[in-house]
Protein backbone atom coordinates (compact mmCIF):
# COMPACT_ATOMS: atom_id res chain seq x y z
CA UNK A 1 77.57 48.50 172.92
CA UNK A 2 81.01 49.08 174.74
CA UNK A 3 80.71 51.03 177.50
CA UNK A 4 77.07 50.63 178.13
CA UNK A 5 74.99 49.13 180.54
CA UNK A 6 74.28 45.97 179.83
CA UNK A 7 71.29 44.32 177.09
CA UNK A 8 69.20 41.93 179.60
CA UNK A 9 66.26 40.14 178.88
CA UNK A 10 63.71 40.56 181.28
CA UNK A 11 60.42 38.40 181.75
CA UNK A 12 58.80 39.53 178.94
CA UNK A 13 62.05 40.33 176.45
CA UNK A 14 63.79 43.34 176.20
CA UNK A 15 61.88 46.40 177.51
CA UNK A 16 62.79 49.84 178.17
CA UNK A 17 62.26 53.61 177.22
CA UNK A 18 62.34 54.02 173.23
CA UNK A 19 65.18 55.90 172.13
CA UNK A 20 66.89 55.59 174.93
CA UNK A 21 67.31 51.72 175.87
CA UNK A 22 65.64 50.32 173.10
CA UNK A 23 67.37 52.23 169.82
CA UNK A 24 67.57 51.91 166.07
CA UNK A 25 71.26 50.34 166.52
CA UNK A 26 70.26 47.62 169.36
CA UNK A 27 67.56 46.77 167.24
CA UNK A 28 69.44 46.17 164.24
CA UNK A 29 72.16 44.29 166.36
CA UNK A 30 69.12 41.93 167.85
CA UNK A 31 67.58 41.14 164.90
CA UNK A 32 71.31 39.66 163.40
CA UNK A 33 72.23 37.76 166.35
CA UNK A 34 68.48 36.55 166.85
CA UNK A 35 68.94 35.28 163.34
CA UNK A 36 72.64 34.11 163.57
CA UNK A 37 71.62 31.92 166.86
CA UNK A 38 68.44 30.41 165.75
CA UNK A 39 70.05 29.35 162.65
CA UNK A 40 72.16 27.56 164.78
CA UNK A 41 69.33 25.55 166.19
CA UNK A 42 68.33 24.08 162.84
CA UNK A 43 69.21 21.48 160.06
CA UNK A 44 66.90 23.82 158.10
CA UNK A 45 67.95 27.65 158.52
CA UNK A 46 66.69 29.38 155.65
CA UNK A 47 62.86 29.64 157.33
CA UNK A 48 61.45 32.91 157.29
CA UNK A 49 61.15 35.16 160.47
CA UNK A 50 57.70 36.71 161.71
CA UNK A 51 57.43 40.00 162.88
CA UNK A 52 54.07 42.23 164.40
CA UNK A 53 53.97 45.43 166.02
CA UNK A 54 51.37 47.18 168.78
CA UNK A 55 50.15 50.95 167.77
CA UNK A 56 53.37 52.41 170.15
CA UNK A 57 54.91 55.35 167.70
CA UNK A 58 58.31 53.90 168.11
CA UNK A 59 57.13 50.72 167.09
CA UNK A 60 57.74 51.31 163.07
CA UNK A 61 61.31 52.25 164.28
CA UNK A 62 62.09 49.21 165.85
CA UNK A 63 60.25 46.68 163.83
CA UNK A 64 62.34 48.13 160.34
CA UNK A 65 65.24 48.10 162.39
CA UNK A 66 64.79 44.40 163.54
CA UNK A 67 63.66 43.48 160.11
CA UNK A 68 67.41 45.13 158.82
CA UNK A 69 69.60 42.36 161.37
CA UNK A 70 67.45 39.97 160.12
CA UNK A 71 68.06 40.51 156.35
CA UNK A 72 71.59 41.51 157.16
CA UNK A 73 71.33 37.60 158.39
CA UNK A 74 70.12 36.57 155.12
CA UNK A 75 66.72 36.21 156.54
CA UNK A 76 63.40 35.77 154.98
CA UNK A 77 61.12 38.60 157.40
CA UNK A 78 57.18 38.85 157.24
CA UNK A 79 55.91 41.90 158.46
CA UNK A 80 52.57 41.17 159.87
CA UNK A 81 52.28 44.98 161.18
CA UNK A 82 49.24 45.51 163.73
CA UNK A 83 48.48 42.28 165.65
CA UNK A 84 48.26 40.89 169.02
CA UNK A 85 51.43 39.15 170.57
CA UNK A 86 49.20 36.06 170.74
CA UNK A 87 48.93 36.62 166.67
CA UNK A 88 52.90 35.99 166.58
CA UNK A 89 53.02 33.38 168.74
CA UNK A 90 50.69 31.36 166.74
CA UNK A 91 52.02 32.04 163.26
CA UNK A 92 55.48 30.86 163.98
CA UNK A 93 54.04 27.85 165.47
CA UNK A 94 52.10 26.55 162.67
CA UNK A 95 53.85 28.33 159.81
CA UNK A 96 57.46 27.46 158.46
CA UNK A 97 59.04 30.40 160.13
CA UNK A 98 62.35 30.05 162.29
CA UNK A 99 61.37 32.59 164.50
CA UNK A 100 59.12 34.96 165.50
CA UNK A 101 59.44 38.87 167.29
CA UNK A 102 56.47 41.43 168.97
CA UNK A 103 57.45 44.77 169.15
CA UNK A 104 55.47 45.88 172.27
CA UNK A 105 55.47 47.28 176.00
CA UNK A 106 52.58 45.17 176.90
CA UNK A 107 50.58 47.23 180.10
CA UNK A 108 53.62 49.78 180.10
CA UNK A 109 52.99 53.47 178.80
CA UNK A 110 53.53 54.84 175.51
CA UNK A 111 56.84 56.56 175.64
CA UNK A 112 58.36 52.57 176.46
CA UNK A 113 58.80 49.73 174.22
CA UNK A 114 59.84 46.24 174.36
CA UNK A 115 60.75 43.43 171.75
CA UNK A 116 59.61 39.62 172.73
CA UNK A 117 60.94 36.83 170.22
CA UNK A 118 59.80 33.51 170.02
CA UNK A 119 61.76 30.35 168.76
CA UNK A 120 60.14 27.86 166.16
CA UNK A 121 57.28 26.46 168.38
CA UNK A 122 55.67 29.76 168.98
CA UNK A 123 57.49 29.43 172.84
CA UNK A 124 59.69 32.33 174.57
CA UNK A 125 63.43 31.67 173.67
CA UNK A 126 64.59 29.30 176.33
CA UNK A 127 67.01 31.04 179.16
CA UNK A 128 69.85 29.68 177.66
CA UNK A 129 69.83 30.99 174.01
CA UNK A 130 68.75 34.65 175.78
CA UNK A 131 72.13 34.79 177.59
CA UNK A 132 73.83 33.38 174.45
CA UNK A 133 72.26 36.50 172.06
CA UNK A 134 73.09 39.13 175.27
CA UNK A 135 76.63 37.78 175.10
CA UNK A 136 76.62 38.91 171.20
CA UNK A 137 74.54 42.00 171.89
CA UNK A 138 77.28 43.37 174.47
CA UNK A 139 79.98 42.38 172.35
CA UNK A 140 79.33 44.61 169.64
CA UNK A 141 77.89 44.11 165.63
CA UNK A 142 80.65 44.03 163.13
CA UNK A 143 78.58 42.89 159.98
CA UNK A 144 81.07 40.18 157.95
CA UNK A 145 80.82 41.03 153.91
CA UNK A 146 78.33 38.87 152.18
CA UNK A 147 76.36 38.95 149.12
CA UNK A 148 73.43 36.87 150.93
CA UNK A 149 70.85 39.46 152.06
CA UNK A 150 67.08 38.73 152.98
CA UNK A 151 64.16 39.99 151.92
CA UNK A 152 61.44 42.36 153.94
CA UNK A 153 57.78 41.26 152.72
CA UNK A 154 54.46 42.67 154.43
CA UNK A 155 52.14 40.38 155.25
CA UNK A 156 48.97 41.59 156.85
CA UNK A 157 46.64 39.05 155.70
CA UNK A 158 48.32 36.67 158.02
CA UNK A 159 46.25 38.43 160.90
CA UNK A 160 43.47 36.49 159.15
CA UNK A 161 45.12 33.10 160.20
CA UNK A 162 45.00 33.65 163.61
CA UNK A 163 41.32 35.72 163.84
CA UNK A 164 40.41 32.32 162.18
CA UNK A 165 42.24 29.95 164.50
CA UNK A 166 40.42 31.78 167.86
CA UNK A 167 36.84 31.86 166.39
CA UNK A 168 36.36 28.98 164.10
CA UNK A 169 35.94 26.16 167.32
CA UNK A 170 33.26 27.85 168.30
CA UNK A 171 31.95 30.05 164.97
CA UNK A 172 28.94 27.28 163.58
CA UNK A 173 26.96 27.57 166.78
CA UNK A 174 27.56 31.50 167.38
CA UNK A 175 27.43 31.18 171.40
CA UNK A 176 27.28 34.51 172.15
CA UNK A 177 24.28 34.97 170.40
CA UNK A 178 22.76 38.29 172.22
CA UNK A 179 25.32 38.40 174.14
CA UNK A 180 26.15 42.25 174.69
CA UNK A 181 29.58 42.51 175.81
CA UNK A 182 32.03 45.75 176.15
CA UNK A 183 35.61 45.92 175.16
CA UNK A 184 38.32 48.05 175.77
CA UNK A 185 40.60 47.73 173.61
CA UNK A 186 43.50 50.28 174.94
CA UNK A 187 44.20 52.05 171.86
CA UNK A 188 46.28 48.94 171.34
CA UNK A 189 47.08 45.72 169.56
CA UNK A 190 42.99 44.41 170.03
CA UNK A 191 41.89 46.98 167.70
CA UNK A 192 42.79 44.73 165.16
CA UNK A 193 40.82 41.99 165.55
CA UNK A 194 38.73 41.59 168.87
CA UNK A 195 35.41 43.12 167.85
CA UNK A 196 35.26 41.49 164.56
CA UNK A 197 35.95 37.71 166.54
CA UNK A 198 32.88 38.78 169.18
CA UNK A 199 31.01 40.14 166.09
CA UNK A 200 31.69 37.03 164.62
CA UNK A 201 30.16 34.79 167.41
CA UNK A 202 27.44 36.08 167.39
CA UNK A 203 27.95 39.02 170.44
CA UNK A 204 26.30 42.43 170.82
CA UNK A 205 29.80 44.36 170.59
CA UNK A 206 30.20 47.76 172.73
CA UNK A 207 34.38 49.28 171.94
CA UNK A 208 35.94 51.70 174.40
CA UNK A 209 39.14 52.92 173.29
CA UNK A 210 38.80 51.64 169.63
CA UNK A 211 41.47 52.39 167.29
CA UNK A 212 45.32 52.08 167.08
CA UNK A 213 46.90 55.20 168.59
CA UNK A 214 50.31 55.51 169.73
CA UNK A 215 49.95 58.37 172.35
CA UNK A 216 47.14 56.76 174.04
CA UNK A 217 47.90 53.41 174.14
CA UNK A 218 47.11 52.04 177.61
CA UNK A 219 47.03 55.18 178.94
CA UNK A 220 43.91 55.41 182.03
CA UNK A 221 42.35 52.52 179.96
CA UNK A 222 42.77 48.62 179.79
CA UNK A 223 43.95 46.13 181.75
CA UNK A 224 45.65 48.33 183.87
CA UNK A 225 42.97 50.77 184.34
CA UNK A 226 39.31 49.35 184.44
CA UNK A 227 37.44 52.29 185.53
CA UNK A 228 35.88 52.96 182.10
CA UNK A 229 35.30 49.74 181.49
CA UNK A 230 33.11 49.41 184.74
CA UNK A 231 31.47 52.31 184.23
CA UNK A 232 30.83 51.50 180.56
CA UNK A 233 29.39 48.04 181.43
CA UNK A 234 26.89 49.48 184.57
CA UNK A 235 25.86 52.37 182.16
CA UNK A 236 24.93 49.93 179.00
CA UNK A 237 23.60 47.16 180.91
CA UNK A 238 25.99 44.84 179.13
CA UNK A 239 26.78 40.99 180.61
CA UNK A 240 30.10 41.58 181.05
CA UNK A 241 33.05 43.32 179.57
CA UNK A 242 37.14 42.62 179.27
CA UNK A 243 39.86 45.00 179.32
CA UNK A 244 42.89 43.78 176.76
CA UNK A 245 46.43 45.29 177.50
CA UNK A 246 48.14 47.21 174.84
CA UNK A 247 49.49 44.23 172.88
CA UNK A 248 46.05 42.00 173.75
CA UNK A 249 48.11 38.63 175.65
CA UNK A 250 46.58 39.25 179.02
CA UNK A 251 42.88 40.36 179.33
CA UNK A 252 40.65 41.18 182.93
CA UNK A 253 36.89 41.13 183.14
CA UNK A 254 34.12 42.57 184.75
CA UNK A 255 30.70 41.35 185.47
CA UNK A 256 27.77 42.98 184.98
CA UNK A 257 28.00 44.51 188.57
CA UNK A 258 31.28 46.27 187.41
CA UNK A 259 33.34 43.97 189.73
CA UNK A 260 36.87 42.59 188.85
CA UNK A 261 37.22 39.43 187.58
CA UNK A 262 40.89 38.63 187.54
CA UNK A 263 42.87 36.04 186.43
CA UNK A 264 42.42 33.66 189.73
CA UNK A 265 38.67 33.72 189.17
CA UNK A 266 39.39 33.09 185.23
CA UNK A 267 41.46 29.69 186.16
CA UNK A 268 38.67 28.72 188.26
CA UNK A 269 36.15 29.06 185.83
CA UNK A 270 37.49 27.68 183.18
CA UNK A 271 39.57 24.90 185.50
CA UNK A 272 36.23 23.45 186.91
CA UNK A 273 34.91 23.42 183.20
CA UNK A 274 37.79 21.41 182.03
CA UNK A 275 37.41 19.52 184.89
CA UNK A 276 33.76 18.66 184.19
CA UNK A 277 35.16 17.56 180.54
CA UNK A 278 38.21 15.04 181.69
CA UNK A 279 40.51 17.33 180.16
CA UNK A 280 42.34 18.60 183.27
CA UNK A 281 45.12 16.21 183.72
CA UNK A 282 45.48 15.45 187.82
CA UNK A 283 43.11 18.53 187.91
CA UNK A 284 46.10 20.80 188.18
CA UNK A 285 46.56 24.19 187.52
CA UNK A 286 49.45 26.37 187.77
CA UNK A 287 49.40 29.73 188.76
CA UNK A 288 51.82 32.20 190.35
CA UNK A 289 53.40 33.44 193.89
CA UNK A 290 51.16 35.98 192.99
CA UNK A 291 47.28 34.38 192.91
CA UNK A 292 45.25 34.36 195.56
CA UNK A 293 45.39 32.08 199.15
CA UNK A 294 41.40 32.26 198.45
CA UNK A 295 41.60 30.88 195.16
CA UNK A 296 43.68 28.21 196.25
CA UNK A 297 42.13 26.85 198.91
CA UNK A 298 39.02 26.84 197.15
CA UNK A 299 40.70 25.06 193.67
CA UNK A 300 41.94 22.16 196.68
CA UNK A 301 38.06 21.71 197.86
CA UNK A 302 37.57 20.73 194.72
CA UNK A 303 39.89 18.21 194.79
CA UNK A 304 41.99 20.21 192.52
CA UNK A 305 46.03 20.60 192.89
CA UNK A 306 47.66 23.89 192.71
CA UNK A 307 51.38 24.28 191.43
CA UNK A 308 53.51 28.00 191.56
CA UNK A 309 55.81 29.33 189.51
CA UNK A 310 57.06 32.91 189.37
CA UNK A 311 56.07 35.81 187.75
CA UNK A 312 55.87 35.42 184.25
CA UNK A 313 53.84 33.59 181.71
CA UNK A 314 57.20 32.21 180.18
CA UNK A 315 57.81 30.53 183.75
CA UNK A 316 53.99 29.47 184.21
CA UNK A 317 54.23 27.87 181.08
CA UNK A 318 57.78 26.06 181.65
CA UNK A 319 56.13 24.94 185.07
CA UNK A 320 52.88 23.74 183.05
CA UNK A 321 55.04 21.28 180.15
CA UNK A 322 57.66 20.29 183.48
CA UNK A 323 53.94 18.74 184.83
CA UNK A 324 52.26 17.92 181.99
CA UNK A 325 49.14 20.97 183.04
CA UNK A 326 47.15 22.12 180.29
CA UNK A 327 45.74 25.28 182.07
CA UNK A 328 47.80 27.97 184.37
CA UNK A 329 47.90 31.75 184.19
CA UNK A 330 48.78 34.81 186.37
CA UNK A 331 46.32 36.96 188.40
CA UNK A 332 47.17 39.60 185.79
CA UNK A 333 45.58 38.30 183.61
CA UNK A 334 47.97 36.56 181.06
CA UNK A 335 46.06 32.74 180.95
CA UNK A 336 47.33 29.66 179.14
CA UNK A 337 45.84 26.98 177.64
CA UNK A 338 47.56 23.91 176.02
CA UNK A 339 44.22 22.72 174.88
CA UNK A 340 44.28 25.73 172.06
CA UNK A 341 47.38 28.18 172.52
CA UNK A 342 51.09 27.92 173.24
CA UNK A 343 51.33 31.12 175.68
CA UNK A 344 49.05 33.70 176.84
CA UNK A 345 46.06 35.04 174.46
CA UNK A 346 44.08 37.83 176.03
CA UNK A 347 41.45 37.82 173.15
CA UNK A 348 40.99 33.83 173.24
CA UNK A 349 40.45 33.72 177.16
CA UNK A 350 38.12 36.29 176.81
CA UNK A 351 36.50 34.12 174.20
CA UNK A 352 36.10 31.41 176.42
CA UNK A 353 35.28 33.10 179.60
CA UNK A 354 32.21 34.30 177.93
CA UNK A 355 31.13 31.18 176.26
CA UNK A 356 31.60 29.32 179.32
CA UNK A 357 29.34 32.03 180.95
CA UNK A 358 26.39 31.50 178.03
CA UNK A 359 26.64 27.79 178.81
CA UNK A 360 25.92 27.72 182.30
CA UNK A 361 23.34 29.54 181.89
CA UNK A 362 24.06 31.93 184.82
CA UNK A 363 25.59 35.47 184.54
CA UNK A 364 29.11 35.83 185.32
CA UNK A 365 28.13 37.73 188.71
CA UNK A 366 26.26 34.41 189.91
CA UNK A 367 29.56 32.64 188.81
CA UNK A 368 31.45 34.80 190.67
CA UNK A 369 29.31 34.80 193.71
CA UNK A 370 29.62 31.07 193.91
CA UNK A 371 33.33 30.72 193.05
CA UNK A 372 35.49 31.89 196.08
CA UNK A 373 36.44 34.76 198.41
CA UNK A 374 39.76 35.78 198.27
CA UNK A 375 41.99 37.02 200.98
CA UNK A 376 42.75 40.77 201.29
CA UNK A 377 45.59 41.34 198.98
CA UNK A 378 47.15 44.68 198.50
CA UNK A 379 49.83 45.03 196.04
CA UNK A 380 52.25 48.43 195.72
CA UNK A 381 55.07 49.46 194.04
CA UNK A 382 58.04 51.42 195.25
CA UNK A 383 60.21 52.83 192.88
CA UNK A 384 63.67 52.18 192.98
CA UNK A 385 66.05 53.81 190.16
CA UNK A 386 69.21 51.98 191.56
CA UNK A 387 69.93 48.90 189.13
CA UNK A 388 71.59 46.97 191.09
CA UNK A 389 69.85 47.91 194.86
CA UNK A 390 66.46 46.83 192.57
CA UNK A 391 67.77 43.47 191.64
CA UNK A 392 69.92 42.67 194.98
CA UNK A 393 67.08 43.81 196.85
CA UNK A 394 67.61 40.34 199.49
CA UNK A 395 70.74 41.42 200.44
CA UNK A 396 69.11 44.26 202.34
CA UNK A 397 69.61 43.07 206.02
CA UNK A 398 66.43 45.58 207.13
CA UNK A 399 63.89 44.63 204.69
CA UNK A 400 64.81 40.72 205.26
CA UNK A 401 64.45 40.99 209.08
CA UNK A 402 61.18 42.51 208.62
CA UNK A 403 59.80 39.84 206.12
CA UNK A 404 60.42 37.60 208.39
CA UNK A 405 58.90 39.37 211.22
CA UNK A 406 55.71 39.51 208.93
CA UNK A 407 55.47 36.38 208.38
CA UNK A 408 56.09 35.28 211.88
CA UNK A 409 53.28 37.38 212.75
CA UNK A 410 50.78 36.02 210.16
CA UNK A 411 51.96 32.73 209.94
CA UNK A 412 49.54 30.46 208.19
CA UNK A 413 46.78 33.51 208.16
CA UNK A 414 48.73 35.63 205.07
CA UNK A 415 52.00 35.65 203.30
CA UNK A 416 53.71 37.99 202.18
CA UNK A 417 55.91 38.63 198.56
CA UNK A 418 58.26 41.05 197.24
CA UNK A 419 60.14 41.07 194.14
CA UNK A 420 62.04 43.26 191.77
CA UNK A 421 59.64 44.03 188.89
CA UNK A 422 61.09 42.39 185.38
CA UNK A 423 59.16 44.83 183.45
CA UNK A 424 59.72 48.45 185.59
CA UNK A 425 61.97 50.22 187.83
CA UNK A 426 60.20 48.91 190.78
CA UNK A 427 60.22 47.08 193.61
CA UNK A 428 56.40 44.66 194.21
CA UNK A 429 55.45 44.20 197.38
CA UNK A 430 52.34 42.20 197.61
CA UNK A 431 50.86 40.98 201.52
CA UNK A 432 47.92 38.91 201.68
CA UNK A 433 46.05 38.24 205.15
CA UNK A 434 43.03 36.84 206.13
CA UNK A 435 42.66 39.98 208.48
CA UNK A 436 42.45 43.01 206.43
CA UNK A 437 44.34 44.93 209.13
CA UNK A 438 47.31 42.64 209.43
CA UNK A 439 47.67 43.00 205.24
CA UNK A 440 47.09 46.62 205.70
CA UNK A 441 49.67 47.21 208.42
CA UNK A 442 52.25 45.11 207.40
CA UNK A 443 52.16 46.61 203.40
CA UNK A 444 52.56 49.52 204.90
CA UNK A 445 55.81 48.70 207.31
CA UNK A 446 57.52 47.01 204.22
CA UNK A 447 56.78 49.56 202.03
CA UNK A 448 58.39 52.19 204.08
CA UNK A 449 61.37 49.57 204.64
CA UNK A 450 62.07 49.60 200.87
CA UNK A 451 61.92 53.63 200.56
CA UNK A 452 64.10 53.88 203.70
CA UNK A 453 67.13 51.60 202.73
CA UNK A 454 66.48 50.93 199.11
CA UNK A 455 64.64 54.17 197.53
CA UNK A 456 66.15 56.60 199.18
């Protein structure tokens, strides 16, 4: 790795363009220090390691290159192949495995990959043992002889265990009985296994984007892109629909109207249910810088608290065991629930959101309609190919005067955001107003602020 720039973990693991940051050799040199630390962590280190894969084509590159470190580590690796992150999560928390990886980009396009790993209890790795395995990855990979090699086993039946795990709560009484639903399933990881759970429960099942296929995966589809699935859902008369990103942890909806129903509105709903069930702990939620003023204020009507943490499900769920929550999320879609996951399950929210919908026996546009109105929000991205200008973005002297002259302006009526992307090359800059001129004008006058002095 000498010589290179160096192997970070962003929010969501290591992600970059295939081939070019993510290679064969880093890879390989993951997968042995991934094994070496963990084993560390352990009085019993000879557990096997979990692996799954989204439909990318450089996926089956990096998930036989992972699986080499980790038998060049004397590890034990199940290959569950096709699956949702969610799928990974879940099997190395109630399976004997050290350690788990998912070989995906999430929402980013097909050319880019990424590689999440997940300790023993189905968690992202904590901070700590990321900057220990980045110290090993920039170091270099020496491989010590040995005579102690793992094994590489495929295992897609386990995909089984975890179609089970979402479906049988609610299975026996089928409540999505006539139900007709539409899912896109982003030529990604959902493929898999989201019609047959709906199926399953009883749902009329429409599929946009329905098989595994690297080249299109996520492209003008999916969470990212809901345009078909709107269209779709106003065309077939269907009660809703939900749009899965490529490797299925974070999932948006629609109602029957074609209108978004993000995240924000998804912690409402199923906050106020939990709620009406005692099992919302101080009736907190905990969401991101991101989610809505609207949704806020509304969730504290209710009597409800509201905690932040930043962008990321891994912080959203640190924030939710630091205060005891058993429900947070992002307005992207990625939702948590203590109550029957350990991170972020696109296919189980979805799940829920629609049984929740049959039992209140109202359509999810009513639902909406008597939820909340959110603020005027307008998020955009400016690209910034400068490293280290994207991540020391504050000390630009320009763009920090003019935050604060937006947010003089505003004061208490909007906010305003910006943030180097974990995932991308870009800078987020995200105002929300009660005015939709003051959002309007002031995204604007930051966004050229960033092209001027950081873009350019």
């Amino acid at each position: 790795m000498t010589g290179q720039q160096p192997i970070r973990f962003g929010t969501d693991g290591i992600r970059g363009r295939a081939g070019d940051v993510l290679t064969p050799n880093l890879a390989l040199s993951l997968g042995y220090w991934v094994g070496e630390v963990l084993r560390q962590t352990t009085d019993t280190p000879n557990r096997p390691f979990i692996i799954g894969q989204d439909s990318r084509n450089s996926s089956d590159m990096l998930a036989t290159a992972l699986a080499a470190g980790l038998t060049a580590a004397g590890f034990e690796v199940w290959n569950v192949g096709l699956c949702p992150t969610p799928c990974i999560a879940y099997l190395t928390a109630t399976t004997e495995a050290m350690g788990g990886a998912m070989i995906s980009a999430s929402h980013n396009p097909p050319a880019d990959n990424g590689i999440k790993i997940f300790g023993s209890d189905g968690s992202k790795l904590s901070p700590d043992l990321q900057k220990e395995i980045e110290a090993h990855l920039n170091a270099g990979l020496s491989l010590p002889p040995t005579e102690h090699w793992g094994h590489l086993h495929h295992r897609p039946e386990l995909l089984q265990r975890y179609r089970h795990a979402v479906q049988a709560p609610l299975q026996e009484r089928q409540p999505l009985r006539g139900l007709r639903v539409v899912l896109d399933l982003a030529w990604g990881s959902a493929v898999a296994v989201a019609p047959t759970v709906f199926h399953a429960l009883g749902a009329e099942v429409i599929t946009l984007h329905d098989r595994a296929d690297g080249n299109r995966i996520n492209v003008n589809c999916g969470s990212t892109h809901l345009e078909p699935l709107q269209q779709a859902v106003r065309e077939t008369r269907a009660a809703m629909g939900f749009a899965f990103d490529g490797d299925a942890d974070r999932v948006l909806a629609v109602d029957s109207e074609g209108r978004v129903v993000d995240g924000d509105y998804i912690l409402y709903f199923w906050g106020q249910r939990l709620q009406a069930q005692a099992q919302l702990p101080k009736d907190l939620i905990v969401a991101t810088v991101m989610s809505n003023l609207g949704f806020e204020r509304a969730w504290q009507a209710r009597g409800g608290q509201l905690v932040r943490a930043a962008v990321g499900d891994q912080y959203v769920h640190a924030e939710m065991v630091r205060h005891g929550a058993m429900l947070g999320g992002e307005q992207s879609g990625h939702i948590l629930c203590r109550h029957y996951s350990v991170g972020g399950d696109g296919l189980l929210t979805a799940v829920h959101l629609a049984t929740l919908v049959q039992d209140s026996r109202l359509s999810l546009a009513q639902l909406r309609d008597q939820s909340f109105t959110p603020y005027p929000q307008i998020l955009r991205n400016v690209r910034v190919e400068d490293r280290q200008r994207r991540l020391h973005w504050q000390e630009c002297e320009p763009l920090q005067q003019m935050i604060a002259k937006a947010q003089l302006d505003m004061g208490d009526r909007g906010r305003v955001l910006v943030r180097a992307s974990g995932t991308e090359p870009v800078i987020r800059i995200m105002v929300e107003a009660e005015q939709q001129r003051l959002a309007d004008y002031w995204t604007e006058t930051l966004v050229q602020t960033v092209t001027a002095h950081l873009a350019a």
